[in-house]
C-alpha atoms as a PDB file:
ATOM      1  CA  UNK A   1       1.836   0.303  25.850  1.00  0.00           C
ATOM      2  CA  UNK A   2       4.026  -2.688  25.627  1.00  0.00           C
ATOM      3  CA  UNK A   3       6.601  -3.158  22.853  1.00  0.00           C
ATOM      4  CA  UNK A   4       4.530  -6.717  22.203  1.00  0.00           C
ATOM      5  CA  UNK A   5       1.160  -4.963  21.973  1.00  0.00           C
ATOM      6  CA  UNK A   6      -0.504  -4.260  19.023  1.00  0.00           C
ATOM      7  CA  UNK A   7      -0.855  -0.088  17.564  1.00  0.00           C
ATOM      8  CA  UNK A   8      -4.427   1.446  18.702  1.00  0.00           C
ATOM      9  CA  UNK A   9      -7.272   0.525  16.153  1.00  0.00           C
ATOM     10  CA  UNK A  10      -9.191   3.855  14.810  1.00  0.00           C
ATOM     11  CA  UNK A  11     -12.476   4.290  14.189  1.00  0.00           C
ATOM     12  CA  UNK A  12     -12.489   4.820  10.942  1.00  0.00           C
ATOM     13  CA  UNK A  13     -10.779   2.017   8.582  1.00  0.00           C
ATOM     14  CA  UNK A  14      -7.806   3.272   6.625  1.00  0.00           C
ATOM     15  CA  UNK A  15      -7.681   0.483   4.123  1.00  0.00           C
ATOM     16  CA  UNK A  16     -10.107  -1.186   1.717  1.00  0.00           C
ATOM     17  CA  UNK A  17     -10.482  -5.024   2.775  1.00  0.00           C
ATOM     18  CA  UNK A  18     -10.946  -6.043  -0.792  1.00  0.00           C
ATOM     19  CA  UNK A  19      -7.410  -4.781  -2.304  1.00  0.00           C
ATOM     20  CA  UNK A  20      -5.477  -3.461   0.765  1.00  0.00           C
ATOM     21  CA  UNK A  21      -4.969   0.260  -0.463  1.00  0.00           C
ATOM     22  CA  UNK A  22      -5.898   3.518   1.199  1.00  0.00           C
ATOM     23  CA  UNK A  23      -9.446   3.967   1.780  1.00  0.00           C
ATOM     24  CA  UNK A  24      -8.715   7.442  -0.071  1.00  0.00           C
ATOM     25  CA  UNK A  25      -7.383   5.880  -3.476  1.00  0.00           C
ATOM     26  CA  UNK A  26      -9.597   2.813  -3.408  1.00  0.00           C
ATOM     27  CA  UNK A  27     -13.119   3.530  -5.428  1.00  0.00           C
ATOM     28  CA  UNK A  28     -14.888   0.703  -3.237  1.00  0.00           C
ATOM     29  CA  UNK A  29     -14.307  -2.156  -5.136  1.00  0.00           C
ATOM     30  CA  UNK A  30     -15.760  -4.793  -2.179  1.00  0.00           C
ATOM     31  CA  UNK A  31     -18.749  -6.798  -2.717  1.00  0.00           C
ATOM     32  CA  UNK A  32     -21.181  -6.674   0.132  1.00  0.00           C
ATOM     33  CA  UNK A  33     -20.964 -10.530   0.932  1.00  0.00           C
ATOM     34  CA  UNK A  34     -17.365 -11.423   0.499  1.00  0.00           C
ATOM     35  CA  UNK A  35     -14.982 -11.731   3.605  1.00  0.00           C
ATOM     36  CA  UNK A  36     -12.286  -9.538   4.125  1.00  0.00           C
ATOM     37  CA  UNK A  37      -8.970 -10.087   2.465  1.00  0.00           C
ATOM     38  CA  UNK A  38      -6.903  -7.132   3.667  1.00  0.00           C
ATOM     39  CA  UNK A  39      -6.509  -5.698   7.527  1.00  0.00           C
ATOM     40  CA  UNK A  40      -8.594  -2.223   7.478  1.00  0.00           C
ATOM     41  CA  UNK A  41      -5.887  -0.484   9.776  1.00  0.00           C
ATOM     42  CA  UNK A  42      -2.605  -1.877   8.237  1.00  0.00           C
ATOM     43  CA  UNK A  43      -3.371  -3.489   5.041  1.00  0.00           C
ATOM     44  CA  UNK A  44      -1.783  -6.543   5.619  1.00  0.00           C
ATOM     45  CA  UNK A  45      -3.414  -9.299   3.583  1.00  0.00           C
ATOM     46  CA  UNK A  46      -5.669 -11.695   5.965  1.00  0.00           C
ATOM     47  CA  UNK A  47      -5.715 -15.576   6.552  1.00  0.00           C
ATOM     48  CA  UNK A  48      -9.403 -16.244   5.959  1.00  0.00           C
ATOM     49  CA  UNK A  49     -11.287 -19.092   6.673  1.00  0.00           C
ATOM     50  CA  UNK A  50     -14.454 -19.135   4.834  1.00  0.00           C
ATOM     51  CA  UNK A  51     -17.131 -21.969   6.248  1.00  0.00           C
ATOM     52  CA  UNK A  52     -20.708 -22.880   5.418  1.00  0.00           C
ATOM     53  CA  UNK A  53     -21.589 -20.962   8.654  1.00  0.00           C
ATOM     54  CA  UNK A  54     -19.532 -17.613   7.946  1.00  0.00           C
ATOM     55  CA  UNK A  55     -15.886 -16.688   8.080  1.00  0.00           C
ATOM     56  CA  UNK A  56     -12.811 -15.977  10.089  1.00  0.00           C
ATOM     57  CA  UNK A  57      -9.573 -13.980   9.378  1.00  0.00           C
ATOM     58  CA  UNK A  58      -6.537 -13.183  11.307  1.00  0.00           C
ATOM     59  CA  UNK A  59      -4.011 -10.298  10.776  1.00  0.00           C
ATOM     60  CA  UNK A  60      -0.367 -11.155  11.235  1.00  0.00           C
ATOM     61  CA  UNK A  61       0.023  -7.654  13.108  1.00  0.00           C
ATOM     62  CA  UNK A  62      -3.585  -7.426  14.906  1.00  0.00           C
ATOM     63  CA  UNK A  63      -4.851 -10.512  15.673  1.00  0.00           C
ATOM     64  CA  UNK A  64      -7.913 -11.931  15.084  1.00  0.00           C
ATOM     65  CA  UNK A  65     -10.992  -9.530  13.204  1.00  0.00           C
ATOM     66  CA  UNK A  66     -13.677  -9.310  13.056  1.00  0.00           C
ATOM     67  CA  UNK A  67     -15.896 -13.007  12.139  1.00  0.00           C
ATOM     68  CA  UNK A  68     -19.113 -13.826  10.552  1.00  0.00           C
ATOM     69  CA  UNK A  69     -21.118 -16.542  11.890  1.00  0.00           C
ATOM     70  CA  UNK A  70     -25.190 -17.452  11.738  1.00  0.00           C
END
């Protein structure tokens, strides 16, 4: 692995996307339709862009996630 390359994703997400803590101390306190607002592997907090059509968000660390569109 590169120095530039971003750390392995894992299967399992270790942070909430609705507050950015620790999937182990967060209760679940997402709502089913909202985007994302936190990175699930690093917690970083996301640059979302939230269209009629669905959404977009970008991780300073890993790049673009995951998107949303009809």
């Amino acid at each position: 692995m590169a120095a530039s390359d971003p750390p392995p994703t894992h299967a399992t997400p270790e942070h909430c996307v609705s507050c950015g803590r620790l999937t182990s101390e967060c209760p679940g306190c997402g709502r089913e339709l909202d985007p994302p607002h936190f990175c699930a592997t690093c917690g970083t907090r996301l640059a979302v862009l939230v269209k009629p059509t669905g959404w977009r968000g970008r991780c300073k660390v890993h790049g673009e996630v995951a998107a949303s569109d009809r």
